[in-house]
C-alpha atoms as a PDB file:
ATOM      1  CA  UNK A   1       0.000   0.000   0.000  1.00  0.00           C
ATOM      2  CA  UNK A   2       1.285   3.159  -0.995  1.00  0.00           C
ATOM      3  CA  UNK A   3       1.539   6.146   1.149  1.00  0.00           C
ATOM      4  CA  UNK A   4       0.539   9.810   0.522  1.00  0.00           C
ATOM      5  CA  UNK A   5       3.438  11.174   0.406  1.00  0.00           C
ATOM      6  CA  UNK A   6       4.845   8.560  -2.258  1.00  0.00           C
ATOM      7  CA  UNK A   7       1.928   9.366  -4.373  1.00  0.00           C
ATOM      8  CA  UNK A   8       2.803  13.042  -3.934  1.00  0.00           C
ATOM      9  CA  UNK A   9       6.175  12.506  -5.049  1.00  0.00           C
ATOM     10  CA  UNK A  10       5.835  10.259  -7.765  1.00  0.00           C
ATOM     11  CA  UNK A  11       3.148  12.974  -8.782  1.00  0.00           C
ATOM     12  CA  UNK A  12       6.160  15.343  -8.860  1.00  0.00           C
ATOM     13  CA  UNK A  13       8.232  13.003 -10.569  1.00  0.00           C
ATOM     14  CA  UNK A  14       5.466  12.368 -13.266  1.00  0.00           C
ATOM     15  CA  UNK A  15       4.929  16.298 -13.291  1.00  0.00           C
ATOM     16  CA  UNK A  16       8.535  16.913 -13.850  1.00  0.00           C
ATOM     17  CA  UNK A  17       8.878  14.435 -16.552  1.00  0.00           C
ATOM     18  CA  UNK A  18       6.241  16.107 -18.552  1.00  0.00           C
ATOM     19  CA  UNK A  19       7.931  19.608 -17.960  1.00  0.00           C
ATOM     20  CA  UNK A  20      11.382  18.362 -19.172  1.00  0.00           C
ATOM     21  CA  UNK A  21       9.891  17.486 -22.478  1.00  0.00           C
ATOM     22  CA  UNK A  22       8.585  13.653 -22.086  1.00  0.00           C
ATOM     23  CA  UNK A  23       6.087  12.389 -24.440  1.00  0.00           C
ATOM     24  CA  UNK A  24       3.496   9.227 -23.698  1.00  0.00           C
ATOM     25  CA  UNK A  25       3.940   7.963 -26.946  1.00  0.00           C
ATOM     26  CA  UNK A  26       4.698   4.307 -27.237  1.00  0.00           C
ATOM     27  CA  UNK A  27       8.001   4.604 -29.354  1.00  0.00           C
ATOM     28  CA  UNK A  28      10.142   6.337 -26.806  1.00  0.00           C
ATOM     29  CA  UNK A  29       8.138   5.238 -23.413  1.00  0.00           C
ATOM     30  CA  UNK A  30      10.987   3.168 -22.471  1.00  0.00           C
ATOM     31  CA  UNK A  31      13.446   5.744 -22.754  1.00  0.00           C
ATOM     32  CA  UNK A  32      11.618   8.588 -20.893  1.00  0.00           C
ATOM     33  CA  UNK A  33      12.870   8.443 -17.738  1.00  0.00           C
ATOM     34  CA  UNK A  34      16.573   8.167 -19.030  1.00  0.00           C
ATOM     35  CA  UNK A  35      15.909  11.249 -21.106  1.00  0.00           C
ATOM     36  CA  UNK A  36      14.590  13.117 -17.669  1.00  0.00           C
ATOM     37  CA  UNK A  37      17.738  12.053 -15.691  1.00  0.00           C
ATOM     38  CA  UNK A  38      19.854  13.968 -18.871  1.00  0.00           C
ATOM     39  CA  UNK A  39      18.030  16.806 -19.611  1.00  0.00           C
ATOM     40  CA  UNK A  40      17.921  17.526 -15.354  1.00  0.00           C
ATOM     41  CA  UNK A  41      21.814  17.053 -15.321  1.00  0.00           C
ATOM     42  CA  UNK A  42      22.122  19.519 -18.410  1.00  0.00           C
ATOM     43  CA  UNK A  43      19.745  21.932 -16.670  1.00  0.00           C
ATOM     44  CA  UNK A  44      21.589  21.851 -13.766  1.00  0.00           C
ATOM     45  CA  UNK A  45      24.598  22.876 -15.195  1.00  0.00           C
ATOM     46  CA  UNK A  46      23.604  25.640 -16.950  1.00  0.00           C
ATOM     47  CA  UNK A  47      21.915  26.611 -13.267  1.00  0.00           C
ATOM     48  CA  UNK A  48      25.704  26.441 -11.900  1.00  0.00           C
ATOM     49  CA  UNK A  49      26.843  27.774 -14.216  1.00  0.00           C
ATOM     50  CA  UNK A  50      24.914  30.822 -14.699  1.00  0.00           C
ATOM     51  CA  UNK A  51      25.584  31.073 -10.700  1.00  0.00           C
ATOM     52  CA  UNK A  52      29.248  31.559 -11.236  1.00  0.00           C
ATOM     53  CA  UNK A  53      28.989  34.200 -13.744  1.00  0.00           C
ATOM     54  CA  UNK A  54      26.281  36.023 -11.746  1.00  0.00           C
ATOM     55  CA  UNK A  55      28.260  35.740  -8.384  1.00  0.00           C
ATOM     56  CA  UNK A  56      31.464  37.056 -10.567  1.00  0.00           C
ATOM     57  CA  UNK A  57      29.594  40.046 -11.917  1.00  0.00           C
ATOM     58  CA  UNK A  58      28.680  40.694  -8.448  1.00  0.00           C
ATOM     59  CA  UNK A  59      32.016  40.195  -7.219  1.00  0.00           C
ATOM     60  CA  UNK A  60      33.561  42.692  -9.329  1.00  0.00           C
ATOM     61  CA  UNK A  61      30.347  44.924  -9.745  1.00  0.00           C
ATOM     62  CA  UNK A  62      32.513  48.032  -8.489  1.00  0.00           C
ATOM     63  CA  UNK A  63      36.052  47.220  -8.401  1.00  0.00           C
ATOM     64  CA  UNK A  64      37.319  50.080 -11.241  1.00  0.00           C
ATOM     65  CA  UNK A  65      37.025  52.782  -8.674  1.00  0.00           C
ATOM     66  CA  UNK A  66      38.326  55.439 -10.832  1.00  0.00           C
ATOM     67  CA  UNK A  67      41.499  57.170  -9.358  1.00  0.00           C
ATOM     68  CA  UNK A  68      42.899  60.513  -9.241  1.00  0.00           C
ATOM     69  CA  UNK A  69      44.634  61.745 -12.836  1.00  0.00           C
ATOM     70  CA  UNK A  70      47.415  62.967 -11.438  1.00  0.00           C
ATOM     71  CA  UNK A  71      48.232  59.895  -8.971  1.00  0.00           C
ATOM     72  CA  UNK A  72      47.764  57.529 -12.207  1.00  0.00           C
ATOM     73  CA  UNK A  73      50.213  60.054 -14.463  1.00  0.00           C
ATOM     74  CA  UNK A  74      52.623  59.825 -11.657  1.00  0.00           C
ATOM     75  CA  UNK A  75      52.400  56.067 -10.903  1.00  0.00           C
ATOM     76  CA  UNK A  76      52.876  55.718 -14.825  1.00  0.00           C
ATOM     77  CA  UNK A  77      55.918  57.982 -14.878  1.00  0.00           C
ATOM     78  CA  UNK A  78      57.892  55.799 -11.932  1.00  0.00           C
ATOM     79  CA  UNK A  79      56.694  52.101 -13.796  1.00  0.00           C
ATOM     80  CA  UNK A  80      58.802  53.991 -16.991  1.00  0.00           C
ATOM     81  CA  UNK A  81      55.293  54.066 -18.703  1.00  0.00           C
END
């Protein structure tokens, strides 16, 4: 006998199946759940890695503070720039 909350989540399951792209036909039944388990890996990557270049433009959001002309011309001067 099944219990509520493994109805819910094979519900979820199901419902997230259907999201990902699955079809009920009969030609690729037996390949739908290997087809979630891949597109949810390649979705997840592209949610990690849009999280690293989000956290990076955050990181450096204001790191060009702009400094003072004549503390750059002099700085330039000494490097033998």
């Amino acid at each position: 006998m099944k219990t509520e909350r493994q109805v819910t989540f094979r519900g979820v399951l199901r419902t997230w199946k259907y999201t990902l792209g699955s079809f009920s036909d009969d030609k690729t039944e037996k390949y739908d759940n290997h087809v979630v388990v891949l597109r949810t890996i390649i979705l997840l990557t592209y949610l990690v890695t849009n999280c690293f270049i989000v956290s990076g433009v955050i990181r450096h959001w204001n790191s060009n503070q702009c400094q003072d002309r004549s503390q750059m011309t002099i700085q330039s001067i000494k490097d033998g720039g």
